[in-house]
ModelCIF file with pLDDT and N, C-alpha, C, O atoms, coordinates in Angstrom:
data_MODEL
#
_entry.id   MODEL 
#
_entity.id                         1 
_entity.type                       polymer 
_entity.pdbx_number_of_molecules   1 
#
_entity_poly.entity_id                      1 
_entity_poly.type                           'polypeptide(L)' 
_entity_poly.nstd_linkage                   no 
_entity_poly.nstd_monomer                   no 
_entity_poly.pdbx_seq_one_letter_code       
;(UNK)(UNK)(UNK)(UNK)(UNK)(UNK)(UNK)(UNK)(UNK)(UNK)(UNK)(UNK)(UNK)(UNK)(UNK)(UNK)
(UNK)(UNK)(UNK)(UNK)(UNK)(UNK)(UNK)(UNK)(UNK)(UNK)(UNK)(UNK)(UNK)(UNK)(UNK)(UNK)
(UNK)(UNK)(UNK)(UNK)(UNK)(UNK)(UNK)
;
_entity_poly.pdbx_seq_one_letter_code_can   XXXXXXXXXXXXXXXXXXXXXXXXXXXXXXXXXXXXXXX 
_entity_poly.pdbx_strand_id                 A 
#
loop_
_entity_poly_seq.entity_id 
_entity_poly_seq.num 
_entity_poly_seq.mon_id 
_entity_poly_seq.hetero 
1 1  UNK n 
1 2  UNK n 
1 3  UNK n 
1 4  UNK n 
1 5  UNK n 
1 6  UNK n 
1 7  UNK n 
1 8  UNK n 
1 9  UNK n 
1 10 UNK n 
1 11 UNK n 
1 12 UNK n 
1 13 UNK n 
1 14 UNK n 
1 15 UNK n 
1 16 UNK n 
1 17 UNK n 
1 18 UNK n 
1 19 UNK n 
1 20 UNK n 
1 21 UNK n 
1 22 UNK n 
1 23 UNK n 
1 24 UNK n 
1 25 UNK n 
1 26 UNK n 
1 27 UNK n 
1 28 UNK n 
1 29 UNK n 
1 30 UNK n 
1 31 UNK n 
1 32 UNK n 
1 33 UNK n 
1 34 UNK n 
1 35 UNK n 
1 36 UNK n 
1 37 UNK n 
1 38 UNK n 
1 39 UNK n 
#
_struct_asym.id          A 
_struct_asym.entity_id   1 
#
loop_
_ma_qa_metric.id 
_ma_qa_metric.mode 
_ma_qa_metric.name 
_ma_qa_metric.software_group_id 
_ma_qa_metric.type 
1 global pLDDT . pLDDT 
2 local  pLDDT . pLDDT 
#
_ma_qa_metric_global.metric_id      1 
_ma_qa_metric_global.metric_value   96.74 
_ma_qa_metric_global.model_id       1 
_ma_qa_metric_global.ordinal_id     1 
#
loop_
_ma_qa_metric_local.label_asym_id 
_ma_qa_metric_local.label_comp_id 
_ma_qa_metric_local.label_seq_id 
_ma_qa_metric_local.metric_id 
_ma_qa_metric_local.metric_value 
_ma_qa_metric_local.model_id 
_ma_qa_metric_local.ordinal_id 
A UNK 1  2 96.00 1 1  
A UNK 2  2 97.00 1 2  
A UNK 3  2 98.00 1 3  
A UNK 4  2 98.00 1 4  
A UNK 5  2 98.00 1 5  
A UNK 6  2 98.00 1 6  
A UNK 7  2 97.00 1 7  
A UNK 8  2 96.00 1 8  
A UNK 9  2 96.00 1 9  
A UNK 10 2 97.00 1 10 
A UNK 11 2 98.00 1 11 
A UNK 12 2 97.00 1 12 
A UNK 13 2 98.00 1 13 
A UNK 14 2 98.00 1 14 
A UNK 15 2 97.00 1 15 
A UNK 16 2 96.00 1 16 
A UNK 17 2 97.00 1 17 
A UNK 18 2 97.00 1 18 
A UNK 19 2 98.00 1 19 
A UNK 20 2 98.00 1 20 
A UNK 21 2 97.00 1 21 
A UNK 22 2 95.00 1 22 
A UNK 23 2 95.00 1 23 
A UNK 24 2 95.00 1 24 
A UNK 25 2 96.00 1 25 
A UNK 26 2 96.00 1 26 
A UNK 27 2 96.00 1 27 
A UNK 28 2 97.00 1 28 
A UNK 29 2 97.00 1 29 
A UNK 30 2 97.00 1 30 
A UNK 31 2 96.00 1 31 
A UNK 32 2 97.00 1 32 
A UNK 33 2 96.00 1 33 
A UNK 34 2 97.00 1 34 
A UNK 35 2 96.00 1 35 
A UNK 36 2 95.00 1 36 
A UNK 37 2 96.00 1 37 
A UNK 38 2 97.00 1 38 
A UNK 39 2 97.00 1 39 
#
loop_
_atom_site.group_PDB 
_atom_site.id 
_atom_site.type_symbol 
_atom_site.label_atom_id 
_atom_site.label_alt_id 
_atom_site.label_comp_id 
_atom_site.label_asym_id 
_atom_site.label_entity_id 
_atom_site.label_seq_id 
_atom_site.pdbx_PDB_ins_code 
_atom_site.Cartn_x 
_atom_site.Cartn_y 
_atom_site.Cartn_z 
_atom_site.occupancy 
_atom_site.B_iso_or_equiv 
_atom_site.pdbx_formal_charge 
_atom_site.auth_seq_id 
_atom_site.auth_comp_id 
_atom_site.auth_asym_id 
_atom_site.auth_atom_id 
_atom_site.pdbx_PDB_model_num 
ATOM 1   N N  . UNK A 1 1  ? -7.204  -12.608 10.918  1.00 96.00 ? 1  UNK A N  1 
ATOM 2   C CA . UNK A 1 1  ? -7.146  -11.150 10.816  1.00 96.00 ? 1  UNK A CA 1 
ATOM 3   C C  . UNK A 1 1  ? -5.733  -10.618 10.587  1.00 96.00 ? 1  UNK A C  1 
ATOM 4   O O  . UNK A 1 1  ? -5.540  -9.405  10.498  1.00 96.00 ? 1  UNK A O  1 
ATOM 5   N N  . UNK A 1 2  ? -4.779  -11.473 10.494  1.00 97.00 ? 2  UNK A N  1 
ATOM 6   C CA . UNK A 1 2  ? -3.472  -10.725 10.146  1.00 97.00 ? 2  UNK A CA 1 
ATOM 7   C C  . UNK A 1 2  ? -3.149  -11.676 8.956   1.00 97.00 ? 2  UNK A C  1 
ATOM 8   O O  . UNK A 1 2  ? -2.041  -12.211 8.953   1.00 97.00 ? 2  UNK A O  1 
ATOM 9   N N  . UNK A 1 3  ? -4.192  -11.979 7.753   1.00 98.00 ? 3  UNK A N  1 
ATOM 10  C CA . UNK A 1 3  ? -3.754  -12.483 6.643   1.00 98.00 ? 3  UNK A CA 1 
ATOM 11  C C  . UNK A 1 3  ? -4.410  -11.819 5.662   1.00 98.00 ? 3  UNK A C  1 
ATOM 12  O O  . UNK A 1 3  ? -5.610  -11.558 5.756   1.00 98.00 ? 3  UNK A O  1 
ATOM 13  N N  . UNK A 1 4  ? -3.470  -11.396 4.342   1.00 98.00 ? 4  UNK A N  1 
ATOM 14  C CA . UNK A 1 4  ? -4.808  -11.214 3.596   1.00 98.00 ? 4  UNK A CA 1 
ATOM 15  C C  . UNK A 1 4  ? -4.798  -11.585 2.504   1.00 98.00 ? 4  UNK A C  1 
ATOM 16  O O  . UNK A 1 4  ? -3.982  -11.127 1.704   1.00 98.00 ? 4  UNK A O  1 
ATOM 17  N N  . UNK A 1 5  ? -5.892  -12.718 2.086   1.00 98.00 ? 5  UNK A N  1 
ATOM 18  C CA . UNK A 1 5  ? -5.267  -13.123 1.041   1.00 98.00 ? 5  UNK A CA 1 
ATOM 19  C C  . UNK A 1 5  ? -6.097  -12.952 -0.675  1.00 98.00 ? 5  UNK A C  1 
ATOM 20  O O  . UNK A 1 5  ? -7.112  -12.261 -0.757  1.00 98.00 ? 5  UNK A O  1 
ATOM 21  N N  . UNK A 1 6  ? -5.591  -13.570 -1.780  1.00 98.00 ? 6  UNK A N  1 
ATOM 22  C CA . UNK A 1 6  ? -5.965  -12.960 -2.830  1.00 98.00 ? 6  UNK A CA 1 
ATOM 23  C C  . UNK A 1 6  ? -5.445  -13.719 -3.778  1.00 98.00 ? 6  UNK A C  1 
ATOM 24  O O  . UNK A 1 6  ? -4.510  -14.484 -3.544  1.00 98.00 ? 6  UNK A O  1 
ATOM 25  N N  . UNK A 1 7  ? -6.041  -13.578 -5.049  1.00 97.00 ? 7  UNK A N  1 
ATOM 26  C CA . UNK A 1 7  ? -5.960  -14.849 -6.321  1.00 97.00 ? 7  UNK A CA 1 
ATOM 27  C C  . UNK A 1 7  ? -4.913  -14.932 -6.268  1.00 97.00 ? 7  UNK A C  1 
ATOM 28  O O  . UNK A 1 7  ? -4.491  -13.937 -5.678  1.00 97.00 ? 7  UNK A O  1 
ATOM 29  N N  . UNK A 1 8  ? -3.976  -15.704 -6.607  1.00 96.00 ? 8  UNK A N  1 
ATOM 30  C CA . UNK A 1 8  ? -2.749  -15.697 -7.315  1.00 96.00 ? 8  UNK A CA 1 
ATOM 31  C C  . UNK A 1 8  ? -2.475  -15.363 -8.651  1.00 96.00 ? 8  UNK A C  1 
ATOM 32  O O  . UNK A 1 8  ? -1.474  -14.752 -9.023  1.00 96.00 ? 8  UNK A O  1 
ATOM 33  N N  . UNK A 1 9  ? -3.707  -15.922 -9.620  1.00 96.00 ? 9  UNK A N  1 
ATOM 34  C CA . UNK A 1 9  ? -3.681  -15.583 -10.790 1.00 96.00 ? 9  UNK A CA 1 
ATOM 35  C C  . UNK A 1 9  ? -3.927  -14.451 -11.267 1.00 96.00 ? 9  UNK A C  1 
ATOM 36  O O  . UNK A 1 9  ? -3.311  -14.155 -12.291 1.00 96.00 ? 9  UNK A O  1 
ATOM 37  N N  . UNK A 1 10 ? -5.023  -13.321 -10.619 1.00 97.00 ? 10 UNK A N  1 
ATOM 38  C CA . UNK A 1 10 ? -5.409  -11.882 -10.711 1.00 97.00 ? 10 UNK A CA 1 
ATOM 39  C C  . UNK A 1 10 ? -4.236  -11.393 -10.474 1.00 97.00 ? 10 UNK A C  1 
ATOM 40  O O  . UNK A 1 10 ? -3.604  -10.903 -11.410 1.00 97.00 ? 10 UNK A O  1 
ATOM 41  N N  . UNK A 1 11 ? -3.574  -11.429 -8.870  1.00 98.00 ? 11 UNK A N  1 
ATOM 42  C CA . UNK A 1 11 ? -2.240  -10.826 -8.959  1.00 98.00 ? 11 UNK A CA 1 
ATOM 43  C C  . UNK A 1 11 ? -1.452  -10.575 -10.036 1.00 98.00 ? 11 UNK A C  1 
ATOM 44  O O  . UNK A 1 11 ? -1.157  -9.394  -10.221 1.00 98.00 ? 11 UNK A O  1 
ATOM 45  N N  . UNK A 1 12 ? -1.125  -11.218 -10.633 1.00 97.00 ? 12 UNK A N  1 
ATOM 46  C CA . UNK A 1 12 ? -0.605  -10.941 -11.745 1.00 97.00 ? 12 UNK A CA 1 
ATOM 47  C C  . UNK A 1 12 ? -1.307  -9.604  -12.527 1.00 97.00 ? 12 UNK A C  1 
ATOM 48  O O  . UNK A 1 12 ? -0.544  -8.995  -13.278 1.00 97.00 ? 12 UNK A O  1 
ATOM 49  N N  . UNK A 1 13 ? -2.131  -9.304  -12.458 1.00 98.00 ? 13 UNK A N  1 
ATOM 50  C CA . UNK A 1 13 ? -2.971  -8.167  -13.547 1.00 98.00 ? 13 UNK A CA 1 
ATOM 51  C C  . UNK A 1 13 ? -2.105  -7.024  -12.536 1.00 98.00 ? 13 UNK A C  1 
ATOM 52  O O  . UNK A 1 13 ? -1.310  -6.358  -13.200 1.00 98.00 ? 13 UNK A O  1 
ATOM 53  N N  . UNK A 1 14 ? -2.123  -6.739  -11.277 1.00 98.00 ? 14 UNK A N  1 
ATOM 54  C CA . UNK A 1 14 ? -1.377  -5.943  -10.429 1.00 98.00 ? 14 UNK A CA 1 
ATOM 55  C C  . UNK A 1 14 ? 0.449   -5.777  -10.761 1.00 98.00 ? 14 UNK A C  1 
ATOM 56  O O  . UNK A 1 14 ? 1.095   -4.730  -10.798 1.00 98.00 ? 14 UNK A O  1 
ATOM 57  N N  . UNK A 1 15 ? 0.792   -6.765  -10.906 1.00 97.00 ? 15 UNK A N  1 
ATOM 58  C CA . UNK A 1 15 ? 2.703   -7.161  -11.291 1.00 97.00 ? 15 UNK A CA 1 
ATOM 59  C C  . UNK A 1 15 ? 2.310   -6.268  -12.820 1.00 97.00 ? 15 UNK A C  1 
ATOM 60  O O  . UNK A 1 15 ? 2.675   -5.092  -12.851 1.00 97.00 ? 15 UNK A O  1 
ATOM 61  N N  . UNK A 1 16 ? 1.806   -6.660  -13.668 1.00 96.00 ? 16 UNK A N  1 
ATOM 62  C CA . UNK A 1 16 ? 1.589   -6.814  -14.833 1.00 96.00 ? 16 UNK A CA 1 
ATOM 63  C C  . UNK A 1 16 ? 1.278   -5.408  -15.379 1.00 96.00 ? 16 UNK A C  1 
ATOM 64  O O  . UNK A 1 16 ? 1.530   -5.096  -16.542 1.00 96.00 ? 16 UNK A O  1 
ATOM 65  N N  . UNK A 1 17 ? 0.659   -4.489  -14.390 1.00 97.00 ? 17 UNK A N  1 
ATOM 66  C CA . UNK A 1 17 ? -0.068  -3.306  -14.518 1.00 97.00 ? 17 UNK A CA 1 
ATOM 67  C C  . UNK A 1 17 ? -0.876  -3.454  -15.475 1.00 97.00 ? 17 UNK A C  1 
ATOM 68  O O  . UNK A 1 17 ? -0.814  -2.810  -16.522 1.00 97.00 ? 17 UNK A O  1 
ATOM 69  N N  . UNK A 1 18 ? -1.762  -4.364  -15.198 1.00 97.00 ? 18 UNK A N  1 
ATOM 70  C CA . UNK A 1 18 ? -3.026  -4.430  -16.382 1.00 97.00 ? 18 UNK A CA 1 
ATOM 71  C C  . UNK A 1 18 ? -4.623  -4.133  -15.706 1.00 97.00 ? 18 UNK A C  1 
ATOM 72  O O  . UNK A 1 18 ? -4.943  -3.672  -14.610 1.00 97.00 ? 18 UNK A O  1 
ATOM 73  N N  . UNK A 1 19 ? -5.183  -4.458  -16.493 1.00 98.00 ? 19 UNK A N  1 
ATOM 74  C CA . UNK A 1 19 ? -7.098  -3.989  -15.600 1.00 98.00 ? 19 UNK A CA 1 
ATOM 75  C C  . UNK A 1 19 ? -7.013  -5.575  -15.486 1.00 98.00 ? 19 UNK A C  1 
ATOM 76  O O  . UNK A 1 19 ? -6.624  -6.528  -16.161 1.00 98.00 ? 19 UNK A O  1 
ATOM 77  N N  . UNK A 1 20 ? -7.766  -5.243  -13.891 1.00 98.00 ? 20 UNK A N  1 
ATOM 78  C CA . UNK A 1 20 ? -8.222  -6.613  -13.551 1.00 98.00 ? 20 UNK A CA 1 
ATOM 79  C C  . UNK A 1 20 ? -9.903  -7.376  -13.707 1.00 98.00 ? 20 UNK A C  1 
ATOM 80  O O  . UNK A 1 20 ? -10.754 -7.632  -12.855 1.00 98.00 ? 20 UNK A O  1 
ATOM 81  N N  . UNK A 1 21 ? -9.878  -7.507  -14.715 1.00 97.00 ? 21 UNK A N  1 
ATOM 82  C CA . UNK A 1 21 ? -11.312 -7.744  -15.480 1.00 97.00 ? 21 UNK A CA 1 
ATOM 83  C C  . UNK A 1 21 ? -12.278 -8.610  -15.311 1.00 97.00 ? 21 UNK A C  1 
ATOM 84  O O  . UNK A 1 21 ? -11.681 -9.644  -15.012 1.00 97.00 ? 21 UNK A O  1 
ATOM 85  N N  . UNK A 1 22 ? -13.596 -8.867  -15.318 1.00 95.00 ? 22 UNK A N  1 
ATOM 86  C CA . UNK A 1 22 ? -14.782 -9.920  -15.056 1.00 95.00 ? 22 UNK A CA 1 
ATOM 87  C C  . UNK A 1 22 ? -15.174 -10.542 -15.992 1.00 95.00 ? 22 UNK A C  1 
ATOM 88  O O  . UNK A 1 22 ? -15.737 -11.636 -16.040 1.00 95.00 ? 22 UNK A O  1 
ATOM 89  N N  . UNK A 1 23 ? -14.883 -9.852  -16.762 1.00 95.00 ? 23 UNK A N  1 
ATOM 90  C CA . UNK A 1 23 ? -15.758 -10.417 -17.836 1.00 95.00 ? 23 UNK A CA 1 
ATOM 91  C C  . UNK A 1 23 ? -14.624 -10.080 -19.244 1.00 95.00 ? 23 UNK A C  1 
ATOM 92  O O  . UNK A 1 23 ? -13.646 -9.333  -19.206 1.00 95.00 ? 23 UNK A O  1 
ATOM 93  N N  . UNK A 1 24 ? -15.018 -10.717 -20.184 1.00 95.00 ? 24 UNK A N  1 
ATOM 94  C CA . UNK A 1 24 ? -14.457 -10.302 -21.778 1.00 95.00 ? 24 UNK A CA 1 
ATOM 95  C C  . UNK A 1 24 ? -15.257 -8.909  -22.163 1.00 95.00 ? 24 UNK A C  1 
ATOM 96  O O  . UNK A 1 24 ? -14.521 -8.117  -22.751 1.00 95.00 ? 24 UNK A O  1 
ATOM 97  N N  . UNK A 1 25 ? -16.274 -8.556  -22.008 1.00 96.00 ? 25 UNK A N  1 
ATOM 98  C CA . UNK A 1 25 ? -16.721 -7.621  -22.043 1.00 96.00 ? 25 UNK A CA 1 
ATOM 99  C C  . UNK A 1 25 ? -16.583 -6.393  -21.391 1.00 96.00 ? 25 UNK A C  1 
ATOM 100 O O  . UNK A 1 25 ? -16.877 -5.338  -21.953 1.00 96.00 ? 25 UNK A O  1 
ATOM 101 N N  . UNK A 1 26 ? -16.000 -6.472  -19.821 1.00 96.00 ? 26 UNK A N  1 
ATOM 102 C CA . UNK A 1 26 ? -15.818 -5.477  -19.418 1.00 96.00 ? 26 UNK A CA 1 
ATOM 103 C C  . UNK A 1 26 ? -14.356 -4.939  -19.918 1.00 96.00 ? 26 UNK A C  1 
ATOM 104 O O  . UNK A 1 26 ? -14.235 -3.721  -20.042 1.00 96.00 ? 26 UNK A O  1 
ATOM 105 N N  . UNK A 1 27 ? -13.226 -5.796  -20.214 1.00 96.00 ? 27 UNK A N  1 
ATOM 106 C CA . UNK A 1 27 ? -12.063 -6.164  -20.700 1.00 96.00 ? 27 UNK A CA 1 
ATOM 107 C C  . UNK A 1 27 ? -12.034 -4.915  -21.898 1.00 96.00 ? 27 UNK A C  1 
ATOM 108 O O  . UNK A 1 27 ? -11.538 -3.789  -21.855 1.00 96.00 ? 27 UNK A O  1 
ATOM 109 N N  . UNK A 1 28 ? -12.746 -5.587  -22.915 1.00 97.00 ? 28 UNK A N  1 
ATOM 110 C CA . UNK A 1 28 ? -13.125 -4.224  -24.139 1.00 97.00 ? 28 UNK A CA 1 
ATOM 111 C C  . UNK A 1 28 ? -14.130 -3.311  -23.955 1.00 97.00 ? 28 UNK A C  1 
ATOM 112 O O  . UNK A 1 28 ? -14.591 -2.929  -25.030 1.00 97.00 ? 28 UNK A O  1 
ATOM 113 N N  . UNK A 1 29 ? -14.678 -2.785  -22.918 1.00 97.00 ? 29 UNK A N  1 
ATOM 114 C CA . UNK A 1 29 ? -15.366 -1.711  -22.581 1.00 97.00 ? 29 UNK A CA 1 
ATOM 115 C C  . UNK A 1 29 ? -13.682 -0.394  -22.072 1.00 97.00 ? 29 UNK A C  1 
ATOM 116 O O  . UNK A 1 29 ? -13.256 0.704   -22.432 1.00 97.00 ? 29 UNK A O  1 
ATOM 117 N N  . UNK A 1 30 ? -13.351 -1.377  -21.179 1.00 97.00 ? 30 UNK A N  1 
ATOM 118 C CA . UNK A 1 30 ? -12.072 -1.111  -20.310 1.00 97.00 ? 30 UNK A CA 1 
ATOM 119 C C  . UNK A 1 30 ? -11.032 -0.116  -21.498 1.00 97.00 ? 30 UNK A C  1 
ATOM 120 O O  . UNK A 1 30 ? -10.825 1.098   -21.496 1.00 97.00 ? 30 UNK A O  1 
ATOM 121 N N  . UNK A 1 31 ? -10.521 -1.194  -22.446 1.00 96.00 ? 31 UNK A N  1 
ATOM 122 C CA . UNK A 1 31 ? -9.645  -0.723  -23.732 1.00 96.00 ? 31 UNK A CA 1 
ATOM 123 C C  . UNK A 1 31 ? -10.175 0.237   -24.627 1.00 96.00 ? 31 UNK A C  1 
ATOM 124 O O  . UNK A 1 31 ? -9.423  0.930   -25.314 1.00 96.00 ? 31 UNK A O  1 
ATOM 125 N N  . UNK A 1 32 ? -11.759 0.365   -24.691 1.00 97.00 ? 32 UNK A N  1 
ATOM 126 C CA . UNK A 1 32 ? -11.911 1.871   -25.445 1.00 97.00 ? 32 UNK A CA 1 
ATOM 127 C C  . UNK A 1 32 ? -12.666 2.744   -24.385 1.00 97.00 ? 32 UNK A C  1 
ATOM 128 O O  . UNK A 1 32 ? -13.711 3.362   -24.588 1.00 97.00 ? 32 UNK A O  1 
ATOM 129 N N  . UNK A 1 33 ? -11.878 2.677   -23.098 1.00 96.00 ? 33 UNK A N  1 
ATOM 130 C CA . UNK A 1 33 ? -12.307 4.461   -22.130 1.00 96.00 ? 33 UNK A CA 1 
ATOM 131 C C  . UNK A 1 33 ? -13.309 4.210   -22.425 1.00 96.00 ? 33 UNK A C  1 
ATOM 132 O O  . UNK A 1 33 ? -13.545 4.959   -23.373 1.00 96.00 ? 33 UNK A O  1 
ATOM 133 N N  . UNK A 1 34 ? -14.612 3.276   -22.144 1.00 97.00 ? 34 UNK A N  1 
ATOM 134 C CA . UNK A 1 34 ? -15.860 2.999   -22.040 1.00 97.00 ? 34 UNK A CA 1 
ATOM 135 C C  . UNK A 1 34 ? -16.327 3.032   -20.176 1.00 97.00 ? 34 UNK A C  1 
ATOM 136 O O  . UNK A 1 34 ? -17.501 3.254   -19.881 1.00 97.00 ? 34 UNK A O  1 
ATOM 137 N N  . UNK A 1 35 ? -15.412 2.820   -19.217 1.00 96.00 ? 35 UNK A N  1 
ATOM 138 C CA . UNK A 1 35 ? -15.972 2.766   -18.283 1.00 96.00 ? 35 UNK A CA 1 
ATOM 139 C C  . UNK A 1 35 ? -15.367 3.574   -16.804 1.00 96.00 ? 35 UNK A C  1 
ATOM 140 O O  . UNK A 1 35 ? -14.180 3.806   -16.576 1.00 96.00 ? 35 UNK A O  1 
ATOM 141 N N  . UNK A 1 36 ? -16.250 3.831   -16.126 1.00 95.00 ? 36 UNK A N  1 
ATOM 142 C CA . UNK A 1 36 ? -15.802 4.519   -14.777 1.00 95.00 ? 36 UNK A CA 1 
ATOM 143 C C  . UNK A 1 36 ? -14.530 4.003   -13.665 1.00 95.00 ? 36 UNK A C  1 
ATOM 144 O O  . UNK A 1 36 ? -13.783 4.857   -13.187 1.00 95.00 ? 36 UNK A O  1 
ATOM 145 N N  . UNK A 1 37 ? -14.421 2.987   -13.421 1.00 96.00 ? 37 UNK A N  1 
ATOM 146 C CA . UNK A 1 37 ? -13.460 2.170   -12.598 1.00 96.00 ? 37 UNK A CA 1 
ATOM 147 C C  . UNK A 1 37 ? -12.049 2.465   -13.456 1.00 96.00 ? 37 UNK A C  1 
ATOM 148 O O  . UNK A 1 37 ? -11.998 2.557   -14.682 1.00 96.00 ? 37 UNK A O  1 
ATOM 149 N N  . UNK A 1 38 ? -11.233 2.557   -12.794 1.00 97.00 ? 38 UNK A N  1 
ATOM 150 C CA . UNK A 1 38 ? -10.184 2.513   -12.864 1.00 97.00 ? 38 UNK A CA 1 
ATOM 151 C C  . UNK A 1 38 ? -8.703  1.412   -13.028 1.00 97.00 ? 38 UNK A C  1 
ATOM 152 O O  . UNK A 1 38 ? -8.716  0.386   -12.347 1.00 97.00 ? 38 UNK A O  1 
ATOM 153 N N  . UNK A 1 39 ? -7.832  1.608   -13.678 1.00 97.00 ? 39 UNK A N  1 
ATOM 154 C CA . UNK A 1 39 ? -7.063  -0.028  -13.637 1.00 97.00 ? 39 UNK A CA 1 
ATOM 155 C C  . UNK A 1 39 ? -7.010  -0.279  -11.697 1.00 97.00 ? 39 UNK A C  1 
ATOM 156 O O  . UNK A 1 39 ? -6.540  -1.312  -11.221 1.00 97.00 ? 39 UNK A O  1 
#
């Protein structure tokens, strides 16, 4: 309870200021303002 931990590799989308994505599809939904969520 006093750890919290998290991808190492996603992190990067956070450093990076990018969307942190699931899919290739949500990826280009993401890039044309197709979806509700936020970076």
């Amino acid at each position: 309870n006093k750890v919290l931990l998290s991808d190492f590799d996603a992190w990067h989308c956070v450093l990076n200021d990018g969307f942190c994505a699931i899919s290739e599809e949500e990826d280009r939904l993401f890039d044309q303002g197709k979806l509700t969520i936020t970076k």
